[in-house]
C-alpha atoms as a PDB file:
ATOM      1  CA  UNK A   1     102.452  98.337  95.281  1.00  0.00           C
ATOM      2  CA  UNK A   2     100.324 101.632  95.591  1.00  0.00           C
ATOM      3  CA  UNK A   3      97.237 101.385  97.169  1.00  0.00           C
ATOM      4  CA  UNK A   4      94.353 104.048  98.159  1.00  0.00           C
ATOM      5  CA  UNK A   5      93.618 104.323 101.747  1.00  0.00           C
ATOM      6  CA  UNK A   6      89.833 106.558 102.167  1.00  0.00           C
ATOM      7  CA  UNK A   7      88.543 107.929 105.422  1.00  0.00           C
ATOM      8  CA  UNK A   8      86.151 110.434 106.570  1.00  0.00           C
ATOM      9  CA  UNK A   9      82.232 110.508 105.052  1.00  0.00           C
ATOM     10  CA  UNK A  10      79.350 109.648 107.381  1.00  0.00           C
ATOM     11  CA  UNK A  11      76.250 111.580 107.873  1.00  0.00           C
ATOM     12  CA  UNK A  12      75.331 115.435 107.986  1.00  0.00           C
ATOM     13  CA  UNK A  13      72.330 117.566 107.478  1.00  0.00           C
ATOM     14  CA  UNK A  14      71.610 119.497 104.599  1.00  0.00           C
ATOM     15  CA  UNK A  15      73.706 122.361 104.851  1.00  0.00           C
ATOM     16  CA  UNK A  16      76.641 120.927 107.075  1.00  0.00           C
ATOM     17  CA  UNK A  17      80.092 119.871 106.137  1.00  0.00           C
ATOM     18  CA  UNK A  18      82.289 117.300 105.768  1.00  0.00           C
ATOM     19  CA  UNK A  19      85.901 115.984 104.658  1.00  0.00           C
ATOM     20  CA  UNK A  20      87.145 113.307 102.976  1.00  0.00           C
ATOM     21  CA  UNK A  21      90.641 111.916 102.513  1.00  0.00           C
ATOM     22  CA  UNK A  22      92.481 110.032 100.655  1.00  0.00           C
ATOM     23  CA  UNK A  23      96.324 108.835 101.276  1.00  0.00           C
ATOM     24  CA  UNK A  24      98.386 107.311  98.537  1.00  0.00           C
ATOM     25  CA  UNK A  25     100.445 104.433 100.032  1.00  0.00           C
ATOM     26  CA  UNK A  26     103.542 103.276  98.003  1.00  0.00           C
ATOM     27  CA  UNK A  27     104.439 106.232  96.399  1.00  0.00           C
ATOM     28  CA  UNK A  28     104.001 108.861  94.513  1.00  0.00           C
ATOM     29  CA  UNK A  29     105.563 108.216  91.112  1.00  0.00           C
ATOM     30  CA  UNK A  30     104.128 108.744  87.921  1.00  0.00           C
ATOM     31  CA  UNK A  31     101.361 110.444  89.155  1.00  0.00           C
ATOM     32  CA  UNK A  32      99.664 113.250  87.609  1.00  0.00           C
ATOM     33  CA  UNK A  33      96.641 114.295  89.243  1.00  0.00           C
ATOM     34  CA  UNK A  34      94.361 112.605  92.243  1.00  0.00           C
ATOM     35  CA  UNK A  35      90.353 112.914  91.813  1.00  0.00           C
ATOM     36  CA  UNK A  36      87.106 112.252  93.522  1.00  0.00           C
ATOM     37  CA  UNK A  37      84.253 110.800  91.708  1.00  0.00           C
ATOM     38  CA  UNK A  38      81.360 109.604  93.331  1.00  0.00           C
ATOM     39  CA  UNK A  39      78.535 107.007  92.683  1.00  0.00           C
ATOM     40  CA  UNK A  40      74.995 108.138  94.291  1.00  0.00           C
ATOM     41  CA  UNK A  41      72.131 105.747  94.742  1.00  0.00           C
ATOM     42  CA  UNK A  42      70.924 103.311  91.789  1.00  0.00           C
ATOM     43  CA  UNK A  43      73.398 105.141  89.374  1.00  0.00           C
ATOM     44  CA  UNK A  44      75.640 102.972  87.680  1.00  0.00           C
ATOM     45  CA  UNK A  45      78.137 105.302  86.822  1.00  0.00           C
ATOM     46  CA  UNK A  46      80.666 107.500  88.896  1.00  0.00           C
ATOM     47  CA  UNK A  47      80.939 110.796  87.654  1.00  0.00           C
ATOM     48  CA  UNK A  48      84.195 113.367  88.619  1.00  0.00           C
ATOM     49  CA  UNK A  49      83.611 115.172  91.436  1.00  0.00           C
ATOM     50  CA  UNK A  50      86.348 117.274  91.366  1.00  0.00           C
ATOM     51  CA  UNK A  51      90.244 116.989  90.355  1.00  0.00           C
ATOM     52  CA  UNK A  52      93.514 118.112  91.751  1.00  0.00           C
ATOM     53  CA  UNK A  53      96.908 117.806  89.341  1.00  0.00           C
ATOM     54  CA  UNK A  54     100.163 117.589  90.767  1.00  0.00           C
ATOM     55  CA  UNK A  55     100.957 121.285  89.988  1.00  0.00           C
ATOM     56  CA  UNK A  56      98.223 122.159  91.936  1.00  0.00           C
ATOM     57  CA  UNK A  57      95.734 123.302  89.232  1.00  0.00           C
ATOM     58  CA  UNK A  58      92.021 122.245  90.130  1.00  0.00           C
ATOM     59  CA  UNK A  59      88.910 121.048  88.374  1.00  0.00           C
ATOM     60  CA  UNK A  60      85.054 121.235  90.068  1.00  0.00           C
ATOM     61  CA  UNK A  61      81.808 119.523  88.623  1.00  0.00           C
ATOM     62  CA  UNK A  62      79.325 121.925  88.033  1.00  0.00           C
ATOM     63  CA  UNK A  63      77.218 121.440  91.238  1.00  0.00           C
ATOM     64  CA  UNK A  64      79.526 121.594  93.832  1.00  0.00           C
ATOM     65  CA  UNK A  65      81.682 124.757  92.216  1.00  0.00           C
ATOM     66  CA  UNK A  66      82.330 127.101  95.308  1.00  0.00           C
ATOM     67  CA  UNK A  67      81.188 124.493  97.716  1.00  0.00           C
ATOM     68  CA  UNK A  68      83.823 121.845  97.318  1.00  0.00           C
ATOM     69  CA  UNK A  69      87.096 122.282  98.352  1.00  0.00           C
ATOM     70  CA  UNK A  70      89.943 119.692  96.739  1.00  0.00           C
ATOM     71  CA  UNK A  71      93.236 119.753  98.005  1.00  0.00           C
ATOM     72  CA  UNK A  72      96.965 118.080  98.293  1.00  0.00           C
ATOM     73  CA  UNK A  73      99.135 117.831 101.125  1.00  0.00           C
ATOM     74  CA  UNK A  74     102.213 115.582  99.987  1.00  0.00           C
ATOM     75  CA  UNK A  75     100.484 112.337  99.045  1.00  0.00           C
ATOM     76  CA  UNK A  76      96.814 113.081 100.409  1.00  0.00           C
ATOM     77  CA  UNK A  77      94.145 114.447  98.951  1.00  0.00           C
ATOM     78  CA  UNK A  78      91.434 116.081 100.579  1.00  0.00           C
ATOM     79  CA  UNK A  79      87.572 116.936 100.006  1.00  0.00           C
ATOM     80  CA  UNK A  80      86.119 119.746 101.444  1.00  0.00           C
ATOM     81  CA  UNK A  81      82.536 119.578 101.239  1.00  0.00           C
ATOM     82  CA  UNK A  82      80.581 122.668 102.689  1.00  0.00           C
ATOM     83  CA  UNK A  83      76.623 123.660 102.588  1.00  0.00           C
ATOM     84  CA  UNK A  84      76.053 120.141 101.409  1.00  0.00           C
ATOM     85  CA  UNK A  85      72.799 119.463  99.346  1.00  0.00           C
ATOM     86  CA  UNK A  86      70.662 115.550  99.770  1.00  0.00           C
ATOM     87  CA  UNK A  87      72.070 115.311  96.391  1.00  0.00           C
ATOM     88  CA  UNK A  88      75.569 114.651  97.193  1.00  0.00           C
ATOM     89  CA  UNK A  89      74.255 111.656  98.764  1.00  0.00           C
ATOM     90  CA  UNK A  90      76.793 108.365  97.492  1.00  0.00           C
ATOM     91  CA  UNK A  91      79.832 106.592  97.768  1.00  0.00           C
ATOM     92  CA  UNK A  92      83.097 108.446  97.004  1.00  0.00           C
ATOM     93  CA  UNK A  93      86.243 107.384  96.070  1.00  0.00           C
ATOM     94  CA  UNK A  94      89.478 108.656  95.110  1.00  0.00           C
ATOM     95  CA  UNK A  95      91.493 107.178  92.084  1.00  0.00           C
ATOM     96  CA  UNK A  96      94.831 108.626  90.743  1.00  0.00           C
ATOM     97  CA  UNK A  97      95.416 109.296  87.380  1.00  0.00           C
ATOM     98  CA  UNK A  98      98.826 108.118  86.493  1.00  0.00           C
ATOM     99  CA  UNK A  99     100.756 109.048  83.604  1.00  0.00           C
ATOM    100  CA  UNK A 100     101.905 106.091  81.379  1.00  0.00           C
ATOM    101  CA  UNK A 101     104.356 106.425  78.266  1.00  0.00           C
ATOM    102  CA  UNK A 102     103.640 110.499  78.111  1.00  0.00           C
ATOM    103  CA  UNK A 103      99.866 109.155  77.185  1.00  0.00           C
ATOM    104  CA  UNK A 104      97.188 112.373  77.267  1.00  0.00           C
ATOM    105  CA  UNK A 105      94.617 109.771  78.409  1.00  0.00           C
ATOM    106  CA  UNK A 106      93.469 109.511  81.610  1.00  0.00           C
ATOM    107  CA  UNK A 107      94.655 106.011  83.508  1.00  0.00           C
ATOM    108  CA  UNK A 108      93.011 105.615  86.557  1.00  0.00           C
ATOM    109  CA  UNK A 109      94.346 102.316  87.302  1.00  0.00           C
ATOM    110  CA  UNK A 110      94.108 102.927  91.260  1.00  0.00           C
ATOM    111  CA  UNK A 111      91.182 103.240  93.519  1.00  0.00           C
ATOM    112  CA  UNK A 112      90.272 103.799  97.143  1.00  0.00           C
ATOM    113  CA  UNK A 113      88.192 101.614  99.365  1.00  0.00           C
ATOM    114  CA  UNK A 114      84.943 103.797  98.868  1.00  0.00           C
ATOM    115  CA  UNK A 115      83.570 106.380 101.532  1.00  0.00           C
ATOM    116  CA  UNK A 116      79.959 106.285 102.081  1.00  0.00           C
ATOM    117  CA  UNK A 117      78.480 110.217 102.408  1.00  0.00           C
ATOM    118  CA  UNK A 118      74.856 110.592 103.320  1.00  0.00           C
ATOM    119  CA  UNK A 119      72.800 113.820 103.355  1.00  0.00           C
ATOM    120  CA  UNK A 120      69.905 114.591 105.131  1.00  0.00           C
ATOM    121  CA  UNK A 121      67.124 116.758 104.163  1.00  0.00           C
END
């Protein structure tokens, strides 16, 4: 059985850094990219943070494009986050996207624990 394990987050001023990990436990298979989303305060949604495939290619939200940092070492993802704003203020997590049947659609049918990130002005 995969399962997510996060660490890292905590609090920084405005303009520090911080990184985030994520380990995939259980294997690898069938996996096609790792992500971060993240959920701020009172929003309901997550929305991607930034996206790593397997091949290495690498997707940033607008906002954090050049500060951000995703990357893979065997089967953990990391987030690099540097001159961080109050903004990126929430919970983070890291799902995989697995591939099922050859399916374009994304299947994030995995999800870490949740790290909690909190920037000060």
């Amino acid at each position: 059985q995969v399962h997510l394990v996060q660490s890292g987050g905590g609090l920084v001023q405005s303009g520090g850094s911080l990184r985030l990990s994520c380990v995939v436990v259980g294997g690898m298979n069938n996996i096609r990219a790792m992500v971060w989303y993240r959920q701020g305060p009172g929003q309901q949604r997550r929305t991607t943070v930034s996206r790593i495939a397997i091949e290495g290619a690498t997707e940033y939200e607008d906002s954090v494009q050049g500060r951000f940092i995703i990357s893979r070492d065997d089967n953990t993802v990391y987030l690099q986050m540097n001159n961080m704003k109050p903004e990126a203020t929430a919970v983070y997590y890291c799902p995989i996207d697995r591939l099922i049947d050859d399916s374009p659609k994304h299947n994030y049918d995995c999800w870490g624990q949740g790290t909690k990130v909190t920037v000060s002005s």
